[in-house]
C-alpha atoms as a PDB file:
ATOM      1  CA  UNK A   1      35.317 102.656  77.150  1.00  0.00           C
ATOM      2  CA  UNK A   2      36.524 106.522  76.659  1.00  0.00           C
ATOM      3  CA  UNK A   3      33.085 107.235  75.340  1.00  0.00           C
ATOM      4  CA  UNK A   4      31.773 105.967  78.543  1.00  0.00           C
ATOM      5  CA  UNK A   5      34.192 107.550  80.826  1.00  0.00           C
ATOM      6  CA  UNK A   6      33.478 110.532  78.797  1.00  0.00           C
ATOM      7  CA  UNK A   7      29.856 110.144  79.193  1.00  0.00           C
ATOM      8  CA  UNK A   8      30.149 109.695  83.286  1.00  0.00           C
ATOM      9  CA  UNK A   9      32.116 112.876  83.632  1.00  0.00           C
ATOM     10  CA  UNK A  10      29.036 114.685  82.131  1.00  0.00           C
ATOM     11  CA  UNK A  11      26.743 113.250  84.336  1.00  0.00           C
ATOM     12  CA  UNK A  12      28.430 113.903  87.081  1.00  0.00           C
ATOM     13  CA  UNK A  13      29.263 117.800  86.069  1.00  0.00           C
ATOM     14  CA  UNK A  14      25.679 117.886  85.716  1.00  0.00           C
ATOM     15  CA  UNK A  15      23.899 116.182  88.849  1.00  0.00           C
ATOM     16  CA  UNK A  16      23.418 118.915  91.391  1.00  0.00           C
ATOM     17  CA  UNK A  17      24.518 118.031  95.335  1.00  0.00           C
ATOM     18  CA  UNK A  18      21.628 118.545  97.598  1.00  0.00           C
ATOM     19  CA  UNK A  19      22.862 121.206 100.021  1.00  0.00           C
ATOM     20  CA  UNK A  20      20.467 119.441 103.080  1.00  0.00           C
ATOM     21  CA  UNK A  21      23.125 116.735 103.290  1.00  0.00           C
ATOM     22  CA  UNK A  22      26.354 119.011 102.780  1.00  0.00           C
ATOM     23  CA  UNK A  23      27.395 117.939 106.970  1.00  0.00           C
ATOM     24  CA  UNK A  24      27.364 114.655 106.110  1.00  0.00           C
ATOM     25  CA  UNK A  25      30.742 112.854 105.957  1.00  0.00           C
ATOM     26  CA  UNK A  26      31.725 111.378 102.607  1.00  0.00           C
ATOM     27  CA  UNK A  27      33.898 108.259 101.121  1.00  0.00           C
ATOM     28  CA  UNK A  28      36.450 110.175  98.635  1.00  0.00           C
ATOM     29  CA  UNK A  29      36.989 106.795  97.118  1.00  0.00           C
ATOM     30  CA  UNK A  30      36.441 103.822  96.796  1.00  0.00           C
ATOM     31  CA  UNK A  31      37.536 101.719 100.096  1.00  0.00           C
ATOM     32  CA  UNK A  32      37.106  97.529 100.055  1.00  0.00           C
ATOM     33  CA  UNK A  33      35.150  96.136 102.836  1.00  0.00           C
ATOM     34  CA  UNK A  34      36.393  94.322 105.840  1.00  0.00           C
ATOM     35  CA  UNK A  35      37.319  90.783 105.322  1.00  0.00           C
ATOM     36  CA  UNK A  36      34.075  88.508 105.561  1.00  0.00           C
ATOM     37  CA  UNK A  37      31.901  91.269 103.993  1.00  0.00           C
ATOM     38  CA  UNK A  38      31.175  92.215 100.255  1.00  0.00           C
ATOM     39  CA  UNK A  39      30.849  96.256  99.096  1.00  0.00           C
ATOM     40  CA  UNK A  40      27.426  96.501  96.817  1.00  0.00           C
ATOM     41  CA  UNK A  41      28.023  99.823  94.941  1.00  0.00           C
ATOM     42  CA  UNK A  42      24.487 101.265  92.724  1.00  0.00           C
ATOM     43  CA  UNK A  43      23.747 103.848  90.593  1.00  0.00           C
ATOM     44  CA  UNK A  44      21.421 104.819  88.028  1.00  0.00           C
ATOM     45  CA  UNK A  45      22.057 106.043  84.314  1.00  0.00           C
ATOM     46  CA  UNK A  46      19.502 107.594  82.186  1.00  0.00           C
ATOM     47  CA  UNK A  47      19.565 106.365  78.905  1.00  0.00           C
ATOM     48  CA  UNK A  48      18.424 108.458  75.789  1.00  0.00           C
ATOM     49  CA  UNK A  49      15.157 106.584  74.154  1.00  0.00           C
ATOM     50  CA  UNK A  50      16.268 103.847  76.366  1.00  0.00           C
ATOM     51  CA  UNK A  51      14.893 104.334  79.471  1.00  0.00           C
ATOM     52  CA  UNK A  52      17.032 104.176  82.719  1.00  0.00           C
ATOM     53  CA  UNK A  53      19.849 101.586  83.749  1.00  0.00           C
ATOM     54  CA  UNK A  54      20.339 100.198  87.067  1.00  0.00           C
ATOM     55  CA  UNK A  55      23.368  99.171  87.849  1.00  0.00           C
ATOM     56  CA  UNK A  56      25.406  97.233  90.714  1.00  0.00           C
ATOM     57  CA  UNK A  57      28.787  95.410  91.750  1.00  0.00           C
ATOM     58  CA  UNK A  58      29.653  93.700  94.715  1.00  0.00           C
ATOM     59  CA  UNK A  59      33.220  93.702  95.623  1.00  0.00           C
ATOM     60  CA  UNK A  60      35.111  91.230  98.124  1.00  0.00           C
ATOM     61  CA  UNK A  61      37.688  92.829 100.812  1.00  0.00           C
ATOM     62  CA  UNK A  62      40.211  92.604  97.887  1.00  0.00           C
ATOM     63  CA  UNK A  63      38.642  94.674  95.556  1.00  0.00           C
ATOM     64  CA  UNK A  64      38.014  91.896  93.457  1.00  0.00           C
ATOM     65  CA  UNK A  65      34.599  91.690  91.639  1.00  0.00           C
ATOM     66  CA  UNK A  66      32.257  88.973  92.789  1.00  0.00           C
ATOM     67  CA  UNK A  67      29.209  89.572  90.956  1.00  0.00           C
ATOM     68  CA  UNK A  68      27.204  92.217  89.169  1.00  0.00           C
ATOM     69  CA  UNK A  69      24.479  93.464  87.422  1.00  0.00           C
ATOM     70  CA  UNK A  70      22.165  95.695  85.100  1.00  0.00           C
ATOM     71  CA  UNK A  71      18.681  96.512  84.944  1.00  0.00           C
ATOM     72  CA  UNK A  72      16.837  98.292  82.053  1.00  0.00           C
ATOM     73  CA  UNK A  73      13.823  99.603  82.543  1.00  0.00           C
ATOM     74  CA  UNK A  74      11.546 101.450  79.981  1.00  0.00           C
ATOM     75  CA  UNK A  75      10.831 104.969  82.200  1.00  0.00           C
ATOM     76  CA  UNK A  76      11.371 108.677  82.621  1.00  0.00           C
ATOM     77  CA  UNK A  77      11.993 108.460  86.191  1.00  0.00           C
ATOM     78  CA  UNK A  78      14.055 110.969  88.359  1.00  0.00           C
ATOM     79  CA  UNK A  79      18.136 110.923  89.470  1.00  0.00           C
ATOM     80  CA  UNK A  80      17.058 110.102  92.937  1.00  0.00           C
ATOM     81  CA  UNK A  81      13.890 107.564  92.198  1.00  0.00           C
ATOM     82  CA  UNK A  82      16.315 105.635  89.689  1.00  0.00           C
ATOM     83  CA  UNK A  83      19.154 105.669  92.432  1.00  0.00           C
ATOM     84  CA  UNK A  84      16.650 103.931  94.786  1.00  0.00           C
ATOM     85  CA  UNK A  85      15.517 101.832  92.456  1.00  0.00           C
ATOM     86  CA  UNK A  86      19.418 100.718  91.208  1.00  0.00           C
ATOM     87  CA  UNK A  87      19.901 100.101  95.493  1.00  0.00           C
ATOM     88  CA  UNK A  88      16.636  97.811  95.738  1.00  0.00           C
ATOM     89  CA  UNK A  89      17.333  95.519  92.671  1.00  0.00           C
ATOM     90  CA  UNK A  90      21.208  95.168  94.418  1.00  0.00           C
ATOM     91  CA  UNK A  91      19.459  94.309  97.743  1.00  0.00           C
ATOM     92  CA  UNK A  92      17.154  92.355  96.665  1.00  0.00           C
ATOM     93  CA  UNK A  93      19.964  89.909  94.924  1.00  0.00           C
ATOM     94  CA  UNK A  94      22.310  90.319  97.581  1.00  0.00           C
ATOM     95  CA  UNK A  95      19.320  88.596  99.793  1.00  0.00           C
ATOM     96  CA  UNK A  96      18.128  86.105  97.172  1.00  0.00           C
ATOM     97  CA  UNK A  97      21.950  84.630  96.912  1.00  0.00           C
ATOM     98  CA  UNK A  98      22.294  84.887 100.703  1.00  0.00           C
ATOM     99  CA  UNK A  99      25.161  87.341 101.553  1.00  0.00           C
ATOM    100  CA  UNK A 100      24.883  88.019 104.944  1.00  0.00           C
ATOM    101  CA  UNK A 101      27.439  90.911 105.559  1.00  0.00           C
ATOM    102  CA  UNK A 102      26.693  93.889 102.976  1.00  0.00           C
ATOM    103  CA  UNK A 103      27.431  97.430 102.655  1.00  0.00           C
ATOM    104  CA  UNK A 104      25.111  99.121 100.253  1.00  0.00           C
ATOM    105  CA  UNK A 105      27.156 102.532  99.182  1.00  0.00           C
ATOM    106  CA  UNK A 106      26.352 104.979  96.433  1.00  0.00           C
ATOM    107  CA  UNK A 107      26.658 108.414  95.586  1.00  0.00           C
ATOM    108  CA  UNK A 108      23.587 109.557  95.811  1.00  0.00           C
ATOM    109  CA  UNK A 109      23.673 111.359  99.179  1.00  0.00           C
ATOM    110  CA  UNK A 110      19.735 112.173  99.897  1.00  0.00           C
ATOM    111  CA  UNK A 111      19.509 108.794  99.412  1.00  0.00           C
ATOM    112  CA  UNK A 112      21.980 107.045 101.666  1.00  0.00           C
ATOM    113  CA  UNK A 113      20.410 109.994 104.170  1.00  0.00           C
ATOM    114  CA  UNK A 114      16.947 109.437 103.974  1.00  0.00           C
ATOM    115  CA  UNK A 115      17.414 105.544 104.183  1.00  0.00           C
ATOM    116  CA  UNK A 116      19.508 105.952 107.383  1.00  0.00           C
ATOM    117  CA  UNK A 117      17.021 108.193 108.691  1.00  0.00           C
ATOM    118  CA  UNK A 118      14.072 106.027 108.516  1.00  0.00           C
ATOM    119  CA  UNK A 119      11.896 108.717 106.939  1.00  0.00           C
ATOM    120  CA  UNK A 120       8.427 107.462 105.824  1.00  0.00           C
ATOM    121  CA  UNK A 121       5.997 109.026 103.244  1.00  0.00           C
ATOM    122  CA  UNK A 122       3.384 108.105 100.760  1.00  0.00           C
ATOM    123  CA  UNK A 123       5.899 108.799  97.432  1.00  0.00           C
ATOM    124  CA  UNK A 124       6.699 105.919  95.050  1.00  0.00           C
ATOM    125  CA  UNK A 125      10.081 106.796  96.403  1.00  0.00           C
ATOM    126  CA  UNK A 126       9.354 105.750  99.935  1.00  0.00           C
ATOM    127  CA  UNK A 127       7.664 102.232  98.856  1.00  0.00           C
ATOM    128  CA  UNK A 128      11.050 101.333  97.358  1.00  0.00           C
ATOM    129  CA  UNK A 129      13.069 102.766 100.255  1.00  0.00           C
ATOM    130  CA  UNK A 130      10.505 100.558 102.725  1.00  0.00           C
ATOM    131  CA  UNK A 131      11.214  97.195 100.431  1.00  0.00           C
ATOM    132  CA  UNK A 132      14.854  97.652 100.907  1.00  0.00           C
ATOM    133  CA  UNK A 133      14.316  98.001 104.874  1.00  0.00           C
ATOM    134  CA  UNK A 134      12.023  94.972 104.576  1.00  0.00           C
ATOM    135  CA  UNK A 135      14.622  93.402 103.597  1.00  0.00           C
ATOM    136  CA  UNK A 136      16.990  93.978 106.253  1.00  0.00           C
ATOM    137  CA  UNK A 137      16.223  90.826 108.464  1.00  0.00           C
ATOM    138  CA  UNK A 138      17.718  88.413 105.448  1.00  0.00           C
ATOM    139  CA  UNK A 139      21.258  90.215 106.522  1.00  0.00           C
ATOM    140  CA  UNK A 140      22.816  89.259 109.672  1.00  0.00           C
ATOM    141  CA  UNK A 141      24.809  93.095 108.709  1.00  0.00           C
ATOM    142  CA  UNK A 142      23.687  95.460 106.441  1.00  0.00           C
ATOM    143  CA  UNK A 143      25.040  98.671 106.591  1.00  0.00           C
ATOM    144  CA  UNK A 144      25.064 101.950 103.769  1.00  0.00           C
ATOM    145  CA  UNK A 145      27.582 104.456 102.997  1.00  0.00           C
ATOM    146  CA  UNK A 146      27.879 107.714 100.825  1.00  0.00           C
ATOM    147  CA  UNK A 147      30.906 108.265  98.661  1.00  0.00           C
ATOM    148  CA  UNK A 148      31.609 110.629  96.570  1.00  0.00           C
ATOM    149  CA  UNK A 149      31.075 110.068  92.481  1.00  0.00           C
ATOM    150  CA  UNK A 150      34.808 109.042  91.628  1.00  0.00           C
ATOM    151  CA  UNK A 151      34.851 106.457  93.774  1.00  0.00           C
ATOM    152  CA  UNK A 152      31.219 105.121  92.223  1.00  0.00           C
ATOM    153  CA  UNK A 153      32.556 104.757  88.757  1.00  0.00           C
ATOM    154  CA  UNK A 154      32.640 100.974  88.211  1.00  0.00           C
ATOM    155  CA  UNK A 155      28.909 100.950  89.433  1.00  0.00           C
ATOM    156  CA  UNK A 156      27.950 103.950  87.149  1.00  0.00           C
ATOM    157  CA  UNK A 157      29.676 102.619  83.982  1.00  0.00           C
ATOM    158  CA  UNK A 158      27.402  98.885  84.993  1.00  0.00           C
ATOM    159  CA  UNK A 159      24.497 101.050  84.907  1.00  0.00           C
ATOM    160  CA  UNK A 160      25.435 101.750  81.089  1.00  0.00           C
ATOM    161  CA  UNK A 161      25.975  98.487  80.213  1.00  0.00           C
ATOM    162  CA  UNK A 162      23.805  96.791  77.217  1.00  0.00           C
ATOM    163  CA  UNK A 163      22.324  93.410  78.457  1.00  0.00           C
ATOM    164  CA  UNK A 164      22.250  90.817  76.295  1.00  0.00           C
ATOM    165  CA  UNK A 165      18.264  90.363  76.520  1.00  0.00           C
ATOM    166  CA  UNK A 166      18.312  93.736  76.487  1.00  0.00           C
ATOM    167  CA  UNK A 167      16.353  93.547  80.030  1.00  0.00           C
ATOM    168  CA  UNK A 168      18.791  92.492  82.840  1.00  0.00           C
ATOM    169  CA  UNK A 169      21.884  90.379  83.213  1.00  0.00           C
ATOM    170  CA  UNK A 170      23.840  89.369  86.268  1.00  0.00           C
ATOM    171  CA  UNK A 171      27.540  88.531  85.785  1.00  0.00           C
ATOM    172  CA  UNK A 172      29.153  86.023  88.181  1.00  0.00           C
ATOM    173  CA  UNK A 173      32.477  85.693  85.995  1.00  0.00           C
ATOM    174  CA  UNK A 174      33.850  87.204  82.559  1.00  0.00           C
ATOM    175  CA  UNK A 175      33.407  90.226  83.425  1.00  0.00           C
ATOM    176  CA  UNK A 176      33.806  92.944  80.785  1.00  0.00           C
ATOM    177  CA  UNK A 177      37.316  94.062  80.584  1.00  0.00           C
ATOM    178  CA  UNK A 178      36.622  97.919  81.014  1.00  0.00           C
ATOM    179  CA  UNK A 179      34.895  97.018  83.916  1.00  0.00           C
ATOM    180  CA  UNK A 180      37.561  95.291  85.419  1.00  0.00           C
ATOM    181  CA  UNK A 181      40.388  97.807  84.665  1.00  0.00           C
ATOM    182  CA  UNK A 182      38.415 100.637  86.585  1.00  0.00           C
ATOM    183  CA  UNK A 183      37.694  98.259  89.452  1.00  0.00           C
ATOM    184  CA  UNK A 184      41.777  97.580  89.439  1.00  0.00           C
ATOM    185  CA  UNK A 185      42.153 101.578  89.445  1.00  0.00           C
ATOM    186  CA  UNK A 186      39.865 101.638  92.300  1.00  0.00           C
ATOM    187  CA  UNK A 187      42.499  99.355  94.450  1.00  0.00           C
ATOM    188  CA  UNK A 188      45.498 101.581  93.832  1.00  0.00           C
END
């Protein structure tokens, strides 16, 4: 758990902020969503001769964890290409199990801008950005949010996490206990 905690604090020290984006207001923390909506937080972790983890956890107005889940996938990719990809796996479960009021947040703030802004382009980028907004009409709300790193911990330290198949695994209960003490911190 240290080593992990450890291992986020580098990350973070070393992911530059895009300066495009600077004017754009920003969660400190973590904050639970209104009643009758669930919180999705992403985020990506590159994973030496791994590949890249995506991760995600979906919180109810409590705080309380209702599911989540990782990703890995065997590629080089970029921060912001992995942080889109972490969003569209979320989205794409949060439609499959029918949620209808969502908040997609992470920290990856030319992300969160560029899918608010409805950009379009050619870039493998864009495809995933336009399969998340294709997905939009399964959501009677679905709205996205930047906050800052510390308060996208429990998401980045999913993103680390080994599945079991060592491809992907979704959690609906018995959730790891590190997992579960951040998400408590989170609540304070």
């Amino acid at each position: 758990f240290l080593k992990m905690l450890k291992d986020h604090q580098h990350y973070a020290s070393r992911v530059l902020e895009d300066s495009a984006f600077k004017g754009l207001p920003s969660l400190d923390k973590w904050y639970p969503p209104p009643p009758g909506w669930l919180k999705i937080n992403t985020d990506a972790a590159t994973l030496r001769d791994v590949g890249v983890g995506l991760g995600w956890v979906a919180r109810d107005h409590h705080g309380k964890i209702v599911e989540m889940g990782v990703k890995r996938t065997k590629v080089s990719w970029g921060a912001e290409l992995a942080e889109v990809a972490a969003a569209r796996v979320a989205i794409i479960h949060a439609s499959k199990r029918g949620w209808s009021h969502v908040i997609l947040e992470s920290d990856a703030m030319g992300f969160i801008a560029r899918l608010q802004s409805g950009s379009r382009g050619e870039a493998y980028i864009d495809v995933l950005l336009d399969d998340i907004r294709s997905l939009v009409p399964c959501f009677r709300s679905l709205m996205s949010s930047h906050v800052k790193r510390m308060g996208n911990t429990v998401a980045h330290l999913v993103a680390r996490l080994s599945p079991l198949d060592g491809l992907d695994q979704i959690w609906s209960a018995s959730f790891p206990s590190s997992i579960m003490l951040l998400a408590d911190l989170d609540c304070q």
